[in-house]
Protein backbone atom coordinates (compact mmCIF):
# COMPACT_ATOMS: atom_id res chain seq x y z
CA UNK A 1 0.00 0.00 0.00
CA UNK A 2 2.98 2.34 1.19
CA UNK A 3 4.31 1.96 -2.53
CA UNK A 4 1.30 2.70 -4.45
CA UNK A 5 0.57 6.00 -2.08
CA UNK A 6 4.08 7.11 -2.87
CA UNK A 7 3.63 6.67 -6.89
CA UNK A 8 0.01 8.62 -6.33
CA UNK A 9 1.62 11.66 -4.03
CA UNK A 10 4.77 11.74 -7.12
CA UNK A 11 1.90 11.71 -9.53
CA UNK A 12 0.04 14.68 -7.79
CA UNK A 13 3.36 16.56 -7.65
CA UNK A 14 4.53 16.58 -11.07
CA UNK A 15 1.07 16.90 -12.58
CA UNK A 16 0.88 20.41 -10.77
CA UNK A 17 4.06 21.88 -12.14
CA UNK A 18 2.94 22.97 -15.59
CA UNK A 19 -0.11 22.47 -17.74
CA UNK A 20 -0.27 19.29 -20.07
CA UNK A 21 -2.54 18.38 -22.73
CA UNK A 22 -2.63 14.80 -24.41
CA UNK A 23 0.20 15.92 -26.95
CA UNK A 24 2.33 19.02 -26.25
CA UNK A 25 3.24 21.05 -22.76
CA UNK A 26 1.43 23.56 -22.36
CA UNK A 27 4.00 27.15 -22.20
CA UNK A 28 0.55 29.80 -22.03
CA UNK A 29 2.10 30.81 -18.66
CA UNK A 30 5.25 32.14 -19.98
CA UNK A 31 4.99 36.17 -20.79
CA UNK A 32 5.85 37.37 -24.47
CA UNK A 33 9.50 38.95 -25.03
CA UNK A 34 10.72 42.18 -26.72
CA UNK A 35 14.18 41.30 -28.66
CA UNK A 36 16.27 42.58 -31.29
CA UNK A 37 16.50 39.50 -33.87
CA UNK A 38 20.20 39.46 -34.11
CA UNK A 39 20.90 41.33 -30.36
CA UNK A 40 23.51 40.01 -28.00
CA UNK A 41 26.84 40.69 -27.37
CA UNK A 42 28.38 39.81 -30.98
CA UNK A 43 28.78 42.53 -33.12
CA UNK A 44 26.36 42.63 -36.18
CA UNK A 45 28.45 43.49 -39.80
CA UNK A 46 26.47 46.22 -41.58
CA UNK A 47 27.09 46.46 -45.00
CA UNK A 48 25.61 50.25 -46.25
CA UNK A 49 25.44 50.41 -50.22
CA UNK A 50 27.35 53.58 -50.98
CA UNK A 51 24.39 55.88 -52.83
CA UNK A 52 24.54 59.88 -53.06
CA UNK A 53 21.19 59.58 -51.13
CA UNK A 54 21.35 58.22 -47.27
CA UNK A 55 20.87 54.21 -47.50
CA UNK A 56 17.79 52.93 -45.58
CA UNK A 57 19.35 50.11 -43.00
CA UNK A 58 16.65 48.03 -41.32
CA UNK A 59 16.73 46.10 -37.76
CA UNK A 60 14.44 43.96 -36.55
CA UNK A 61 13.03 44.13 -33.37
CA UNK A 62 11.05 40.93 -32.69
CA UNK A 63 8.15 39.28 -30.30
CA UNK A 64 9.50 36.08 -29.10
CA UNK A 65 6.05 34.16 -28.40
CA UNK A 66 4.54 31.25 -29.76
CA UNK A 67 1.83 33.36 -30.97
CA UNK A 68 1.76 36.38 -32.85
CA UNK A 69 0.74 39.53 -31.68
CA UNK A 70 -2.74 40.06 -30.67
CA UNK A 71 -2.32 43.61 -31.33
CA UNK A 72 -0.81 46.31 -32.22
CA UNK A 73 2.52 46.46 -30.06
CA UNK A 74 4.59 49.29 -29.98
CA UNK A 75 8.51 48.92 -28.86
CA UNK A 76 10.52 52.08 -28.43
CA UNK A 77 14.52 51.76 -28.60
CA UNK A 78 17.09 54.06 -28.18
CA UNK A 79 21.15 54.74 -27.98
CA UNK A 80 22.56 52.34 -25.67
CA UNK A 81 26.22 54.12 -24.76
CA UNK A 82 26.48 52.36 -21.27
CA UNK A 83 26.42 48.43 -22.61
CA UNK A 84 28.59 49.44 -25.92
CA UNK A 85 31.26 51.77 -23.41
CA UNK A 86 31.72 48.27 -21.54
CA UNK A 87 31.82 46.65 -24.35
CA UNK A 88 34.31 48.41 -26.37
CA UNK A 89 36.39 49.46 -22.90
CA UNK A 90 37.22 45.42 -22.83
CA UNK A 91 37.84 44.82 -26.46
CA UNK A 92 40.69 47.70 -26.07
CA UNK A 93 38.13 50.69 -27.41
CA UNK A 94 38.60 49.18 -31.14
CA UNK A 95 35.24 50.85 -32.14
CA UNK A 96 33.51 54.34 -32.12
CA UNK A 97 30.29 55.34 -31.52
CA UNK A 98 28.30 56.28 -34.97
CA UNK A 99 28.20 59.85 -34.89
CA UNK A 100 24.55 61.13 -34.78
CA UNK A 101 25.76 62.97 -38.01
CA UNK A 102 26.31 60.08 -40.16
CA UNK A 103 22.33 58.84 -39.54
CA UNK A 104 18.61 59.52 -38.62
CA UNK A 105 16.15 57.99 -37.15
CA UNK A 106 12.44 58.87 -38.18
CA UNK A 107 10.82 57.26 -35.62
CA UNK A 108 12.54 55.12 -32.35
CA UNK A 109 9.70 53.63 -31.66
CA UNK A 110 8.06 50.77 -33.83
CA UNK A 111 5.04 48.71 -34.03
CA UNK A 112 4.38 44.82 -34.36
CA UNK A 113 1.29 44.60 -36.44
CA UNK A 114 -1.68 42.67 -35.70
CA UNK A 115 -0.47 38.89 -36.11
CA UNK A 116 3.16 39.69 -36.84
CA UNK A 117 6.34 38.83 -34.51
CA UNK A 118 8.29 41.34 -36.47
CA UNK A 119 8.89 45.25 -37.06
CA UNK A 120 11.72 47.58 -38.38
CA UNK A 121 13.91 50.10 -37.00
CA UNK A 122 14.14 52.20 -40.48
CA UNK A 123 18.14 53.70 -39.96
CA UNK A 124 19.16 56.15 -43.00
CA UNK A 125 22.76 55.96 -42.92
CA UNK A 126 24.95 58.77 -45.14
CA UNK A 127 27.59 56.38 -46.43
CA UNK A 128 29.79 59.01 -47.95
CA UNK A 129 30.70 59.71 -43.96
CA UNK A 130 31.40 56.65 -43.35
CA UNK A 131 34.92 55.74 -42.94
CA UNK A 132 36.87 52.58 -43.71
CA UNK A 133 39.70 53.36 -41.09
CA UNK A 134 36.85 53.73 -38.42
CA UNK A 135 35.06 50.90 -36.98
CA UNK A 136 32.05 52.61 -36.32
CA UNK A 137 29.26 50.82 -34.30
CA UNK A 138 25.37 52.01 -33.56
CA UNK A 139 24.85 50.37 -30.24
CA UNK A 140 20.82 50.23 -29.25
CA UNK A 141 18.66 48.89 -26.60
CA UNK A 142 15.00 48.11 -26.24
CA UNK A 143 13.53 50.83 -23.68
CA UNK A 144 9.72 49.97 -23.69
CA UNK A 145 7.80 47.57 -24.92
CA UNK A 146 4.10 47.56 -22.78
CA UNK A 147 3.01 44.43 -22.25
CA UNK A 148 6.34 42.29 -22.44
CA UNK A 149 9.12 41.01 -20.87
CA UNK A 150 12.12 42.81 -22.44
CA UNK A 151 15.00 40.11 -23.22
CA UNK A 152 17.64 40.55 -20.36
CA UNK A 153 20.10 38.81 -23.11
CA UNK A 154 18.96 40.48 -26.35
CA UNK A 155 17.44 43.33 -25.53
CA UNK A 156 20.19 45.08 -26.55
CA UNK A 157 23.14 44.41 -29.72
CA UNK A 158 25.59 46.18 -31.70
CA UNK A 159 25.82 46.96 -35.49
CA UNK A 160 29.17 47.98 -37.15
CA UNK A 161 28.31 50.35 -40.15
CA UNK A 162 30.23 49.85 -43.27
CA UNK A 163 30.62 51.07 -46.56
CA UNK A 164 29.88 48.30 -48.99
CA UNK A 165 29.61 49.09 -52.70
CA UNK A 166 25.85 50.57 -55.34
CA UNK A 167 24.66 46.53 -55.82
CA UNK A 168 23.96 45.63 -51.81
CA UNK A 169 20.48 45.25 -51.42
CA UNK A 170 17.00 43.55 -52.62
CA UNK A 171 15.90 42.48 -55.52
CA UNK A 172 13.36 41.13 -57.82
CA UNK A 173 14.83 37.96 -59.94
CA UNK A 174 12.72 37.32 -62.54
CA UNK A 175 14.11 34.78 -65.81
CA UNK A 176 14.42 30.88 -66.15
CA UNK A 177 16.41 27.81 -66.48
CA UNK A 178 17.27 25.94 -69.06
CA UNK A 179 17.89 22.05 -68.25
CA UNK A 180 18.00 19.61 -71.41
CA UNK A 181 14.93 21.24 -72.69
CA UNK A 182 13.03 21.72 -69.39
CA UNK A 183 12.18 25.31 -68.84
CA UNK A 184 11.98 26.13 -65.17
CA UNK A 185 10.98 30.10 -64.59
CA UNK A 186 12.59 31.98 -61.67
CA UNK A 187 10.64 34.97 -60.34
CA UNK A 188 11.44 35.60 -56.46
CA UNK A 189 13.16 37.77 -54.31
CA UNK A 190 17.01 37.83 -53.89
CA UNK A 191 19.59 39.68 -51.64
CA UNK A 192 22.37 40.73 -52.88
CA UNK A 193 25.32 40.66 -49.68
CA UNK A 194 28.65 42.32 -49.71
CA UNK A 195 31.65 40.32 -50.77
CA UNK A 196 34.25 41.97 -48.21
CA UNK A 197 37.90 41.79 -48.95
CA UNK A 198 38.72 42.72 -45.78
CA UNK A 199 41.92 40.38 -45.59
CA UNK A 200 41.35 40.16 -41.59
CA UNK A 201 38.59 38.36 -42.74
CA UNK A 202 40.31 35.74 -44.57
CA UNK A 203 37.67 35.46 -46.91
CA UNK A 204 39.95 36.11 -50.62
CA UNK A 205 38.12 38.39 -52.10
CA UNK A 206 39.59 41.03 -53.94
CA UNK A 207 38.05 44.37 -54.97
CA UNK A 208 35.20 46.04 -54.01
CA UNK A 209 32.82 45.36 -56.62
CA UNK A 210 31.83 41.92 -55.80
CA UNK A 211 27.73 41.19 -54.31
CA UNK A 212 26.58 37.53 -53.38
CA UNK A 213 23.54 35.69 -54.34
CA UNK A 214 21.85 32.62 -54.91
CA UNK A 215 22.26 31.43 -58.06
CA UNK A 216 19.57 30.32 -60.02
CA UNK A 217 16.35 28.68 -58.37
CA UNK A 218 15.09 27.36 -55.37
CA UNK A 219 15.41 23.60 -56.91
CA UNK A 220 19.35 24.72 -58.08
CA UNK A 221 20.48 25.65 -55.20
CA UNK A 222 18.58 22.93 -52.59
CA UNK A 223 19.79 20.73 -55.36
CA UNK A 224 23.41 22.18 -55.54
CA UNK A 225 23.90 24.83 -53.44
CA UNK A 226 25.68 27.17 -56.19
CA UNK A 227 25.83 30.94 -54.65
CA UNK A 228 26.96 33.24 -57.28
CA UNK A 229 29.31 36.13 -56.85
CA UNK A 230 28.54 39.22 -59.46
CA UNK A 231 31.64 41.26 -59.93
CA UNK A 232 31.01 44.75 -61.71
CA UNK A 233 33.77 46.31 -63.78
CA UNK A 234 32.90 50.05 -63.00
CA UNK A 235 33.57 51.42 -65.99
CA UNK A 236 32.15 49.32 -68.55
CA UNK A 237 29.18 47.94 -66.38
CA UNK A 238 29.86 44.44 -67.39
CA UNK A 239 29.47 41.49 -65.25
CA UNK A 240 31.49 38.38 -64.61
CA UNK A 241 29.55 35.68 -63.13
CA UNK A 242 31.24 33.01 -61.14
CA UNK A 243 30.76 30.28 -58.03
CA UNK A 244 31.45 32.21 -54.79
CA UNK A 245 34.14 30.75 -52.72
CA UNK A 246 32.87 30.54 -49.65
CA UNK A 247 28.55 29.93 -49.77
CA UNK A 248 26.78 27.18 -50.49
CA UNK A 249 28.73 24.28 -51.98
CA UNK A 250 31.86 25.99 -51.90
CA UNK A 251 32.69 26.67 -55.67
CA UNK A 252 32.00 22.44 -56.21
CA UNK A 253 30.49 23.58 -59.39
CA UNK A 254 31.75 26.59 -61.24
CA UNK A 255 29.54 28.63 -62.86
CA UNK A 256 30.25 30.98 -65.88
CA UNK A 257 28.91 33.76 -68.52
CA UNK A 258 26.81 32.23 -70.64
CA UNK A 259 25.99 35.55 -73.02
CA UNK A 260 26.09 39.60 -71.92
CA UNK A 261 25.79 40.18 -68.57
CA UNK A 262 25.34 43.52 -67.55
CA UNK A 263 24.38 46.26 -64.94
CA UNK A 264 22.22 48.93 -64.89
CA UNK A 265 23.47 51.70 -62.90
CA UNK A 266 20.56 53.92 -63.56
CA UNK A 267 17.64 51.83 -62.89
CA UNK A 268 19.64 49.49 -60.87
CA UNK A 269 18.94 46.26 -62.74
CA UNK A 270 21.18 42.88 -63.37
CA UNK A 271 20.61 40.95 -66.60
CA UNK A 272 22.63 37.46 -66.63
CA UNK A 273 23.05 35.26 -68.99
CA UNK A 274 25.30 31.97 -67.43
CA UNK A 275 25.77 28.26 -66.93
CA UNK A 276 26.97 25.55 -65.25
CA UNK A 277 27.43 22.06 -65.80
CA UNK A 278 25.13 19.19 -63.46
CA UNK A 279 26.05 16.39 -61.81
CA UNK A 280 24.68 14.13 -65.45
CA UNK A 281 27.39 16.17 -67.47
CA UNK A 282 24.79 18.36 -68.67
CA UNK A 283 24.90 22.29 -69.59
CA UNK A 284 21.98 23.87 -67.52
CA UNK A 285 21.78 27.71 -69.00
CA UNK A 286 20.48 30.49 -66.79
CA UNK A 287 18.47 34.23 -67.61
CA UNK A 288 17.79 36.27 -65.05
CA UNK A 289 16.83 39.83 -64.70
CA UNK A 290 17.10 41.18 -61.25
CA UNK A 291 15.99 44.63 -60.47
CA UNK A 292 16.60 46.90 -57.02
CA UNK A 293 13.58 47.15 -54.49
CA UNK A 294 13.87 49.87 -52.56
CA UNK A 295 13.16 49.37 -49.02
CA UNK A 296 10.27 50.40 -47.80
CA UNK A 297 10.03 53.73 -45.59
């Protein structure tokens, strides 16, 4: 009898430490949080595309819940120079604060739409001020959110503002792929990254005119995945096409220009003609037109 009453109290006990349903554990206790997506104590690289007109950077400030927002939920931020002096102070002071001359901010406080997790801190950054012998950093912190637990470990980050080059950004890929006949059309969304040849990176590349993409479709690159790198020569616009180094599957299978590639400096548009060769020995040929979105304000 003693053992049975023993297995009922143990019962009793863990029953009563959180809700359970027949399938899942039940978390409904547990109070939303207020976070910056990619806060914490690393410091985020911020690649600005260099534009006579400031470049719109965006963070995202985020509601870590299981469920979306109920409503609308507005999260103010602001400068955080007390976390980023104690940062910097044990690094050596390697970085400087972005000076409140180089950007603006419309707005500090955002909202998270009705049955969203997500909003954006709309930074325009002048990237003519910014300078590549100055790491500067724009450290900020989460000062309100109503409602919500602020995130005691990313509630706060860093972001390291630097130059990139005109092509960083979004675009609109719209073209198609040939594969032994089979015409496969491409039309989504693609960001461009910076290709830094910051040697302390280690990453070898060279210049300043190099973006990175995926490369083709969604079924080429599960499939393979090829990342392109689109190198602009400046002064004649063309581009040269080839399998980045150090994305996706490494450079496994080169790619190469298939027909004129080009950019558009005026209304900010790629057209690619290229090609690579599958794993059956086969030629698959590629079109794609990709064209800037600006961000939204």
């Amino acid at each position: 009898m003693r053992n049975y009453l023993f297995l009922i109290v143990i019962v009793f006990l863990a029953g009563s430490c959180v809700k359970v349903g027949p399938n899942y554990t039940n978390f409904s206790d547990i109070s939303p949080i207020a976070e910056l997506l990619t806060g914490g104590p690393a410091v985020n690289l911020a690649y600005i595309a260099t534009q006579s007109t400031p470049t719109d950077y965006t963070i995202e400030v985020n509601l870590a819940s299981p469920n979306a927002a109920t409503g609308p939920m507005p999260i103010t931020l602001a400068i955080d120079t007390a976390d980023f002096n104690e940062m910097n102070d044990s690094l050596g002071d390697i970085y400087t604060l972005l000076p409140d001359s180089i950007y603006t901010v419309g707005n500090w406080t955002v909202t998270i739409p009705t049955g969203q997790h997500l909003a954006s801190l709309h930074v325009e950054v002048n990237s003519s001020m910014l300078n590549s012998s100055v790491q500067y950093v724009l450290p900020l912190k989460i000062i309100k959110a109503t409602g919500l637990t602020i995130s005691g470990n990313f509630g706060n980050g860093y972001w390291q503002m630097i130059a990139a080059n005109p092509y960083v950004g979004l675009y609109q890929s719209v073209g198609y792929k040939r594969d032994v006949g089979v015409v496969t059309v491409i039309n989504q969304q693609k960001y461009l990254y910076f290709a830094d040849p910051n040697p302390a990176l280690g990453l070898g590349y060279v210049g300043s005119n190099t973006v990175i993409g995926q490369a083709g479709d969604d079924v080429t690159y599960i499939d393979y995945g090829i990342a392109m790198d689109l190198t602009v020569d400046p002064v004649s616009d063309t581009v040269a096409v080839t399998s980045d180094p150090n994305q996706g599957a490494r450079g496994k299978i080169p790619l190469f220009n298939n027909g004129p590639c080009v950019y558009d400096p005026v209304n900010k548009t790629f057209t690619l003609n290229y090609a690579y060769v599958n794993a059956y020995g086969n030629t698959d040929t590629l079109y794609e037109v990709l064209t800037w979105i600006p961000l939204p304000q």
